[in-house]
C-alpha atoms as a PDB file:
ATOM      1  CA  UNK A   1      33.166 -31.935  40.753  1.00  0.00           C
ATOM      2  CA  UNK A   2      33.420 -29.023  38.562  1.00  0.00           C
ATOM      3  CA  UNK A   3      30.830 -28.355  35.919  1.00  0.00           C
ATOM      4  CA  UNK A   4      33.389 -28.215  33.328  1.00  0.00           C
ATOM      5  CA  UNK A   5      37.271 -28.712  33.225  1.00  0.00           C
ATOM      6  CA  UNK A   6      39.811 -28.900  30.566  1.00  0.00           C
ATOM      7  CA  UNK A   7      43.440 -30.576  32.147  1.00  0.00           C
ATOM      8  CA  UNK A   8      46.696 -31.227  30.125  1.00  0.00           C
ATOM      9  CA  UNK A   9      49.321 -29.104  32.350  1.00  0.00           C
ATOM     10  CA  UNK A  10      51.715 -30.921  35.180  1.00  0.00           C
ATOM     11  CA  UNK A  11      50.274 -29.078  38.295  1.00  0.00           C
ATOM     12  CA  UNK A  12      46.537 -30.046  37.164  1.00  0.00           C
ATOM     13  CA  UNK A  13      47.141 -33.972  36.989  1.00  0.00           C
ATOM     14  CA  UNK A  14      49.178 -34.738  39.393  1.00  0.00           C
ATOM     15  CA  UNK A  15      50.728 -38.620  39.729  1.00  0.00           C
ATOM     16  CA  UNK A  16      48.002 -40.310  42.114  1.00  0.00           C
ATOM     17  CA  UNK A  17      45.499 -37.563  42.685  1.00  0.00           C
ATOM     18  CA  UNK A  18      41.816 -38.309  42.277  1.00  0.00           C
ATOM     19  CA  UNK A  19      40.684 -35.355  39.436  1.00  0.00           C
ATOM     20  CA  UNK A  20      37.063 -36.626  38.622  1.00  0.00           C
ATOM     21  CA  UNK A  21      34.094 -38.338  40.432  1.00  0.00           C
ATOM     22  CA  UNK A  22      30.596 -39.166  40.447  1.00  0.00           C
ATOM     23  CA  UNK A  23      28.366 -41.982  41.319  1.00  0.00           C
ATOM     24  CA  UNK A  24      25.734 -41.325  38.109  1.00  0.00           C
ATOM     25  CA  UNK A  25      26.087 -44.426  34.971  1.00  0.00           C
ATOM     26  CA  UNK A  26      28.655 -43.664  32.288  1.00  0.00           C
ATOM     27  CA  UNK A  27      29.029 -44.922  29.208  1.00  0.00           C
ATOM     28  CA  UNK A  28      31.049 -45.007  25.878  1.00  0.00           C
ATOM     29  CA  UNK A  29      28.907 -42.544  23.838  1.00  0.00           C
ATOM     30  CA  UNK A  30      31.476 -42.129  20.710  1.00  0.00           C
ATOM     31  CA  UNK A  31      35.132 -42.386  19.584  1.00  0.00           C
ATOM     32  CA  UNK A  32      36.851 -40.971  16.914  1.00  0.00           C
ATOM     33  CA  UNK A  33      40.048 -41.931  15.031  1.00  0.00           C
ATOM     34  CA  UNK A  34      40.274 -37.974  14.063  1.00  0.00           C
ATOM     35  CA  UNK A  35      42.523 -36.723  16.794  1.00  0.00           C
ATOM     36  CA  UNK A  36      42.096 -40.071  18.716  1.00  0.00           C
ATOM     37  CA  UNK A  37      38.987 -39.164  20.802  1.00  0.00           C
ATOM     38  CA  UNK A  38      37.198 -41.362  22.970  1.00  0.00           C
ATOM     39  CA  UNK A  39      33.879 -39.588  24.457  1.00  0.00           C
ATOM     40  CA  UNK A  40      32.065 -40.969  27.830  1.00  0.00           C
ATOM     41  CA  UNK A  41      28.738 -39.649  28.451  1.00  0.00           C
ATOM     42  CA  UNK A  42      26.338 -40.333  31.576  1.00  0.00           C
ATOM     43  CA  UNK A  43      22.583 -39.251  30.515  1.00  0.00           C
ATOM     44  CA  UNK A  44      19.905 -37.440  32.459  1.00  0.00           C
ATOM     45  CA  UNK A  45      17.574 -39.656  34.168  1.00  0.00           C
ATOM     46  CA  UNK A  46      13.911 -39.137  34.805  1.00  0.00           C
ATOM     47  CA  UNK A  47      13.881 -37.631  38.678  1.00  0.00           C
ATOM     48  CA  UNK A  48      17.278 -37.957  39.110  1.00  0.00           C
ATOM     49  CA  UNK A  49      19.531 -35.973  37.221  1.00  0.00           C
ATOM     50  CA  UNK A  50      18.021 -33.757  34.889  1.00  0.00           C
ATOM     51  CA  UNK A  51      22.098 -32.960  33.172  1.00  0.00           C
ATOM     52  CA  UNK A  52      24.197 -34.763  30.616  1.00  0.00           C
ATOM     53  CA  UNK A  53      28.120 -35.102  31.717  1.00  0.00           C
ATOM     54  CA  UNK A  54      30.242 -35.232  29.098  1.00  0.00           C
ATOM     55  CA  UNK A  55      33.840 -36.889  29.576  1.00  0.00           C
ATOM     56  CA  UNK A  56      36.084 -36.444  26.971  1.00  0.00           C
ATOM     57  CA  UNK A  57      40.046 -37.795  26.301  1.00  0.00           C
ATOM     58  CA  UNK A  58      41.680 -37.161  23.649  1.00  0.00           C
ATOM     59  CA  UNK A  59      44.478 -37.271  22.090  1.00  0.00           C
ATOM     60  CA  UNK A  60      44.693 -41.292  22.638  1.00  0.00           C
ATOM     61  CA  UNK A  61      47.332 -43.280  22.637  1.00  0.00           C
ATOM     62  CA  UNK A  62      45.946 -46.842  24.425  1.00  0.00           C
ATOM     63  CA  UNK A  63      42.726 -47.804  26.037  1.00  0.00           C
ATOM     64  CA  UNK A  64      41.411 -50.505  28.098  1.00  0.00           C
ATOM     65  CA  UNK A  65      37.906 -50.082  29.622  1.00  0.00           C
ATOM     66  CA  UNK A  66      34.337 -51.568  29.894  1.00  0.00           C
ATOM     67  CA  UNK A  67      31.242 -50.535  27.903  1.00  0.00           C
ATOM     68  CA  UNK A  68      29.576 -49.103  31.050  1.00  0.00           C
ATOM     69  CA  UNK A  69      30.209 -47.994  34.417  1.00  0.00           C
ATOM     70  CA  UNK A  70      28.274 -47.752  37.479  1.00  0.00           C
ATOM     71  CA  UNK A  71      29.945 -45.027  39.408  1.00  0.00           C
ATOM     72  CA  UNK A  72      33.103 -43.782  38.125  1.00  0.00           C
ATOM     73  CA  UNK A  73      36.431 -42.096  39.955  1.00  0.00           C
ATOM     74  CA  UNK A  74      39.032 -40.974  37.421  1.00  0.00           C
ATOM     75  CA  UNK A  75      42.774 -40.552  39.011  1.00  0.00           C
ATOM     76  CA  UNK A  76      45.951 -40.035  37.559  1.00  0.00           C
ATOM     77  CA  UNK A  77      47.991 -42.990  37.884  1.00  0.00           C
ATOM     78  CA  UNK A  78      51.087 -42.975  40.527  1.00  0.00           C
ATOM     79  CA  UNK A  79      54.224 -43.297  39.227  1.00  0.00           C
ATOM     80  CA  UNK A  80      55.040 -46.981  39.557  1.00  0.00           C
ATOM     81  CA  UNK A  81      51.579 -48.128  38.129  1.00  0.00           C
ATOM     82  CA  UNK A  82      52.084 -45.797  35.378  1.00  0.00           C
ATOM     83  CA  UNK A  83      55.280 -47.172  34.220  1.00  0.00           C
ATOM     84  CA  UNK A  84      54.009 -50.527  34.478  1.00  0.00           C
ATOM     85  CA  UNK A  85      50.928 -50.089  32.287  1.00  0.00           C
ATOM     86  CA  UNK A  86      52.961 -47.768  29.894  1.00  0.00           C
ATOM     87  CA  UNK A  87      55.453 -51.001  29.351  1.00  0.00           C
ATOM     88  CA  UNK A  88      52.697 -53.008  28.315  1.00  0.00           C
ATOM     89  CA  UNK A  89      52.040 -50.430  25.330  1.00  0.00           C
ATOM     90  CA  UNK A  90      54.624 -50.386  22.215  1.00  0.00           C
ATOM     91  CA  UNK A  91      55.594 -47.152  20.758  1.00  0.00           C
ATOM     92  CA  UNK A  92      53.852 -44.869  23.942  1.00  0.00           C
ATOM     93  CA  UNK A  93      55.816 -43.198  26.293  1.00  0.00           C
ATOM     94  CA  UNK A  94      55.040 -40.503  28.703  1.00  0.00           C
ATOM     95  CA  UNK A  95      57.511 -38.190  27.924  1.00  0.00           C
ATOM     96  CA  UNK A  96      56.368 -37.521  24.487  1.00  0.00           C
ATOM     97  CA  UNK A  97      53.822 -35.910  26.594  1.00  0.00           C
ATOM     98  CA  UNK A  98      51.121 -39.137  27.729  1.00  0.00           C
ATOM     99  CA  UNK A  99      49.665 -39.669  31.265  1.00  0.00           C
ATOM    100  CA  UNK A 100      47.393 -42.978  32.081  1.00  0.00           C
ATOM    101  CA  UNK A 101      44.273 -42.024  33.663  1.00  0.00           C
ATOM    102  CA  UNK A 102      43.060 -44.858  35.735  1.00  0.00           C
ATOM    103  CA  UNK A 103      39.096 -45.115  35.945  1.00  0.00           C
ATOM    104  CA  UNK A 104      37.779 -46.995  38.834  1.00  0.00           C
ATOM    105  CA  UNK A 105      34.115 -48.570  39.338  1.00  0.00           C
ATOM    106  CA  UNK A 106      32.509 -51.238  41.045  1.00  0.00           C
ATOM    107  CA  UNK A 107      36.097 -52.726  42.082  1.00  0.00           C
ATOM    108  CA  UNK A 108      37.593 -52.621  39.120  1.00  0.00           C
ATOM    109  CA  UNK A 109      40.131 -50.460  36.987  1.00  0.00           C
ATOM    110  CA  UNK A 110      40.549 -49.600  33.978  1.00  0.00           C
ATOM    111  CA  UNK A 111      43.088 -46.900  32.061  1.00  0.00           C
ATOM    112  CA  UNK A 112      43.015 -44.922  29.532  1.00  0.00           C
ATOM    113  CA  UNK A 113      46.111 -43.286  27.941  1.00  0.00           C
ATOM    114  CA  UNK A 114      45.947 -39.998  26.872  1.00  0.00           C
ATOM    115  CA  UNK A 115      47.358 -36.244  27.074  1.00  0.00           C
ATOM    116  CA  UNK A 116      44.584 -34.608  28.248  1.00  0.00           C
ATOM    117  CA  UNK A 117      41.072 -35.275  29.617  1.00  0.00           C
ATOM    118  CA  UNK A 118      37.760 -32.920  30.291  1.00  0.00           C
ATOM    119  CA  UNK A 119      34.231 -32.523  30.933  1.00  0.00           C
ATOM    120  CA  UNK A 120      31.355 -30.420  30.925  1.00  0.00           C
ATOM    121  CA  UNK A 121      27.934 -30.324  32.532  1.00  0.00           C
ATOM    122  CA  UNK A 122      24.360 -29.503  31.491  1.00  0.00           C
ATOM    123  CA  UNK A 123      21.576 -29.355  29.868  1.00  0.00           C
ATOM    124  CA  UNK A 124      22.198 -30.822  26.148  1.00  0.00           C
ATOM    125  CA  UNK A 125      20.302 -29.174  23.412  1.00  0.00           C
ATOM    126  CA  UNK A 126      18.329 -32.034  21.126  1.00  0.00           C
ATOM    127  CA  UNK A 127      20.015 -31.316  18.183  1.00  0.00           C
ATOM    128  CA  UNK A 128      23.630 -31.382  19.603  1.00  0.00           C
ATOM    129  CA  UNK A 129      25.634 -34.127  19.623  1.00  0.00           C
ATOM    130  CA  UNK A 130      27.663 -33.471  22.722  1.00  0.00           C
ATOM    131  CA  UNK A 131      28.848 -30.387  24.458  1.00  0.00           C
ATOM    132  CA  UNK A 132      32.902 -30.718  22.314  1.00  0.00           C
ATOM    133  CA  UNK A 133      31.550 -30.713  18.936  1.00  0.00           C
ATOM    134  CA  UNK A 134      29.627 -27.586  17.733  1.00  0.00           C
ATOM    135  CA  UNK A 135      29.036 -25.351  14.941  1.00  0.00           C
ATOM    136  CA  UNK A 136      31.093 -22.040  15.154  1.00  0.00           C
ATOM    137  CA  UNK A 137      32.103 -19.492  12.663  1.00  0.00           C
ATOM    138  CA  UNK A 138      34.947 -21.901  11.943  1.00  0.00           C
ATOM    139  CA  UNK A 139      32.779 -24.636  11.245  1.00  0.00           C
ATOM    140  CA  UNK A 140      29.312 -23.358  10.111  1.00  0.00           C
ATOM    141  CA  UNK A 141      28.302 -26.907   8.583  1.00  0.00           C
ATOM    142  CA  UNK A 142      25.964 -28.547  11.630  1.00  0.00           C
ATOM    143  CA  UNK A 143      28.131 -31.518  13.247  1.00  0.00           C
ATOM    144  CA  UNK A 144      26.439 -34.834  12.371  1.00  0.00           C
ATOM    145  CA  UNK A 145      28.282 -36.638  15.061  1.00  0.00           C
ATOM    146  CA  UNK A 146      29.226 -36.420  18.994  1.00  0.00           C
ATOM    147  CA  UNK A 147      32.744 -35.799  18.020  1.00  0.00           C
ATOM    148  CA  UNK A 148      34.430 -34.054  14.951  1.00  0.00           C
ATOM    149  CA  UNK A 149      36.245 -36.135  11.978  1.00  0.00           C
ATOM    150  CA  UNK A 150      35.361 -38.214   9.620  1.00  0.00           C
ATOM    151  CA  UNK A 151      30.956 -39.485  10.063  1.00  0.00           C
ATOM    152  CA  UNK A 152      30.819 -43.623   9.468  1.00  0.00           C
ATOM    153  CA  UNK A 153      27.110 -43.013   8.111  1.00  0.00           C
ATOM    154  CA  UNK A 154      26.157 -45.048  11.439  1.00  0.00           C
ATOM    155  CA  UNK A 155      23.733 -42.243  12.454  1.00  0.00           C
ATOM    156  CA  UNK A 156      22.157 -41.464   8.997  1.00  0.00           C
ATOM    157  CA  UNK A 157      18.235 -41.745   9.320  1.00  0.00           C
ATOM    158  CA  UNK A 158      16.669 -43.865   6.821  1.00  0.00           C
ATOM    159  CA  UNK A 159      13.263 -42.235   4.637  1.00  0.00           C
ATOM    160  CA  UNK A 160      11.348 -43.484   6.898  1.00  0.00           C
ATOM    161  CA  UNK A 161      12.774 -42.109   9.628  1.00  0.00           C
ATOM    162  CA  UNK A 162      11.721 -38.476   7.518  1.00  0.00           C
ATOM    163  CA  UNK A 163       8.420 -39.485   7.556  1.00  0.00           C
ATOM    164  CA  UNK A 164       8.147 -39.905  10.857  1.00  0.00           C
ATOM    165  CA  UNK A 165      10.023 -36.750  11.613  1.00  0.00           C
ATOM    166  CA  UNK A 166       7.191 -34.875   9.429  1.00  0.00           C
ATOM    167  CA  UNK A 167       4.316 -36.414  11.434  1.00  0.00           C
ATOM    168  CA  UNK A 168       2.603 -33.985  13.933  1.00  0.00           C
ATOM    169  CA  UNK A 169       1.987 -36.773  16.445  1.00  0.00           C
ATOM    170  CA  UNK A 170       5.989 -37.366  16.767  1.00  0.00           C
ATOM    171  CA  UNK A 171       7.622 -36.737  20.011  1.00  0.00           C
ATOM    172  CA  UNK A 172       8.805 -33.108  20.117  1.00  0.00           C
ATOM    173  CA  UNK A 173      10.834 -34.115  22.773  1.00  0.00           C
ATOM    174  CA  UNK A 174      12.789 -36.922  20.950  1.00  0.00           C
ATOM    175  CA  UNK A 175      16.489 -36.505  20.847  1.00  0.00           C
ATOM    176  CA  UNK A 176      18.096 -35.319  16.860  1.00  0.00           C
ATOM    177  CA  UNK A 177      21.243 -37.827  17.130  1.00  0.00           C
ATOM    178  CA  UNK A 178      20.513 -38.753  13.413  1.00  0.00           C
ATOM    179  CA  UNK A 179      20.728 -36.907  10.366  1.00  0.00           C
ATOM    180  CA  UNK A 180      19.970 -37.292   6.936  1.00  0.00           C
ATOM    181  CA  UNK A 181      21.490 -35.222   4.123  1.00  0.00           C
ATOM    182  CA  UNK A 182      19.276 -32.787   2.355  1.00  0.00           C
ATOM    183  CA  UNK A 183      20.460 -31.022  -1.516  1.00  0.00           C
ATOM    184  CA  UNK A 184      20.198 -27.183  -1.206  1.00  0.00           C
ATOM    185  CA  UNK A 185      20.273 -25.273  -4.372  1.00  0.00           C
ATOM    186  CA  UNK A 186      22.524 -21.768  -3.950  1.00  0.00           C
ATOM    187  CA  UNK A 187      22.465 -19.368  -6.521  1.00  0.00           C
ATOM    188  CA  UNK A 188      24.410 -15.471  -6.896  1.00  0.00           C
ATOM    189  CA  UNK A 189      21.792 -13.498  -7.882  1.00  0.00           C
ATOM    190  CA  UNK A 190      24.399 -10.592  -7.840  1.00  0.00           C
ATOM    191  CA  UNK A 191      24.401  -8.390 -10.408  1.00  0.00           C
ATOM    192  CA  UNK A 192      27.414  -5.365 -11.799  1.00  0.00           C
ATOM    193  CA  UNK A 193      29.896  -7.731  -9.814  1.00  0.00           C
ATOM    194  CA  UNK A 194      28.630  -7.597  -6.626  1.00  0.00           C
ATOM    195  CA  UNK A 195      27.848 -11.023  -5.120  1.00  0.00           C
ATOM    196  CA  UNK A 196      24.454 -11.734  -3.561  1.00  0.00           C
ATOM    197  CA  UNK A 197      24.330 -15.872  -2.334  1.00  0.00           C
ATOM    198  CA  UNK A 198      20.710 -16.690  -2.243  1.00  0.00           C
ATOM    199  CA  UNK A 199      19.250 -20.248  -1.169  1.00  0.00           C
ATOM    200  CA  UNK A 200      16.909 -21.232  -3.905  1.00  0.00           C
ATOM    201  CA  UNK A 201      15.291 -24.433  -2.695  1.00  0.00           C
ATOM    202  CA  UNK A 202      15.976 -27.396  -0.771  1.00  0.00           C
ATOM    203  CA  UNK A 203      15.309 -31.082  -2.509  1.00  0.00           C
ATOM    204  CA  UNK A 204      15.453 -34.764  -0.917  1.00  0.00           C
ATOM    205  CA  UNK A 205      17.164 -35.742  -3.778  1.00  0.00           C
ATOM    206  CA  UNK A 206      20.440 -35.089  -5.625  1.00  0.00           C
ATOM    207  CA  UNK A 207      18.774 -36.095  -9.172  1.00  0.00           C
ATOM    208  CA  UNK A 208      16.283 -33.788  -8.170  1.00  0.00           C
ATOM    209  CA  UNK A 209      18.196 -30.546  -7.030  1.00  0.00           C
ATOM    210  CA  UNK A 210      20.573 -31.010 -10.370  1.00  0.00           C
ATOM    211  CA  UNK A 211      17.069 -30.735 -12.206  1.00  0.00           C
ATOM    212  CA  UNK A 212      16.847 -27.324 -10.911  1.00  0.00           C
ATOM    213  CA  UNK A 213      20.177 -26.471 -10.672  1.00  0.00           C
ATOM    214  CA  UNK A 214      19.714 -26.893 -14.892  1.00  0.00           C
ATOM    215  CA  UNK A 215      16.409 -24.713 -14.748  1.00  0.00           C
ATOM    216  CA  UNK A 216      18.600 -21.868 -12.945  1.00  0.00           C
ATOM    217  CA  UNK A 217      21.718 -21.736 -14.138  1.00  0.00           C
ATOM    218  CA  UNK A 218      20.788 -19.742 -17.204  1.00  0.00           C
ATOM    219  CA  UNK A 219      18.947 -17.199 -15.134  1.00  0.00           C
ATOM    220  CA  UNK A 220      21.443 -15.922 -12.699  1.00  0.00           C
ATOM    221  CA  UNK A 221      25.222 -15.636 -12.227  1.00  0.00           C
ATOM    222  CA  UNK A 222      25.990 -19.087 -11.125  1.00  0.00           C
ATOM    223  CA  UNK A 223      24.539 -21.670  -8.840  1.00  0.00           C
ATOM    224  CA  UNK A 224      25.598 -24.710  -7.292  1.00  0.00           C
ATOM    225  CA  UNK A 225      24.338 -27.657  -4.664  1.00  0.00           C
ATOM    226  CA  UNK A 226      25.383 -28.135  -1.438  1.00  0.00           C
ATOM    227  CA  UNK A 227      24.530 -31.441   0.916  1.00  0.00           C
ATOM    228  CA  UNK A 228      23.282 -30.264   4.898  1.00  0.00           C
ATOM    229  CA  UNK A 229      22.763 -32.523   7.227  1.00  0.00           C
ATOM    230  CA  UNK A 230      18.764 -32.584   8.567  1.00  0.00           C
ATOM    231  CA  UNK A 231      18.408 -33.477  12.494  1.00  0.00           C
ATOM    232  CA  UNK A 232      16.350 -36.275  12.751  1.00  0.00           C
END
């Protein structure tokens, strides 16, 4: 297996041919209706395997699997079986560009119907969600969730959860899969028309951070709050 591997073109997913497999525990990590994701993830285990395998399809069109595998082979599906699942599924049809990946374990098969499937393997930082959703220039706003799109607030950390975070005695080691937002007061401190975006302070609350976005505003150009998401 490849450490990472991105396939959507004819002559990479061949009808029938095995493209993925490892005998390591997968399961359903996220899924997102943005772009119609559906994210598999096997996680290190102490002694074992010290990486994280991301498996990623996307965009979906059907699915049909099992909320954990032991062992997994991914194939593309030969052309009879293909047809046959595809006629089971209204409205999807593989040449407006879908191919059923069939995904094997423990005797069993499952499909799921997508264009294109991928994965990537290593070490996964604490604070990142999964190895296809990061922040880059073109999003600079820290991704909350394993995938991009809209965040269900199923990950937010309750105020407890901060003070817990804020201990010294917490686990350094403890994975940031939950966030909770923070209010950061920005101000242009620019002066002759040259802009100069300053942070001014960060506040738990929004009540609080309009108190001294009122306390400001007379003081410099403009200023303004923006929410950021805190790893917990």
């Amino acid at each position: 297996m490849m450490a990472s591997a991105w396939l959507k073109q004819d002559h990479e997913l061949v009808p029938g041919a095995e493209i993925f497999r490892s005998d390591r525990r997968f399961a359903m990590e996220a899924y997102s209706a943005s772009h119609g994701q559906l994210l598999l993830r096997s996680n290190p285990v102490d002694d074992e395997h010290e990486t994280t395998i991301d498996l990623l399809f996307k965009p979906l069109a059907a699915i049909k699997i099992r909320d954990r595998f032991a062992g997994l082979v991914i194939r593309c599906a030969a052309v009879e079986e293909a047809h046959l699942i595809l006629m089971s599924i209204p409205d999807v049809r593989a040449d407006h560009g879908y191919r059923v990946f069939v995904l094997e374990s423990e005797g069993r098969s499952d499909y799921v119907v997508s264009m294109a499937v991928g994965w990537e393997e290593g070490i996964l930082s604490r604070v990142q969600g999964s190895f296809f959703n990061s922040a880059d220039a073109y999003l600079r706003r820290w991704p909350t969730d394993p995938l991009d799109g809209l965040n269900a607030g199923f990950n937010a950390a309750s105020v407890q959860d901060l003070v817990d975070a804020l201990n010294p005695e917490h686990d350094p080691q403890t994975r940031r899969d939950r966030f909770r937002y923070v209010f950061v007061l920005m101000a242009d401190v620019g002066q002759d028309e040259r802009p100069k975006i300053s942070g001014a302070g960060v506040f738990l609350t929004e009540a609080d951070a309009e108190e001294a976005q009122a306390l400001l505003a007379p003081k410099v150009a403009s200023c303004w709050i923006e929410m950021l998401p805190v790893a917990m």
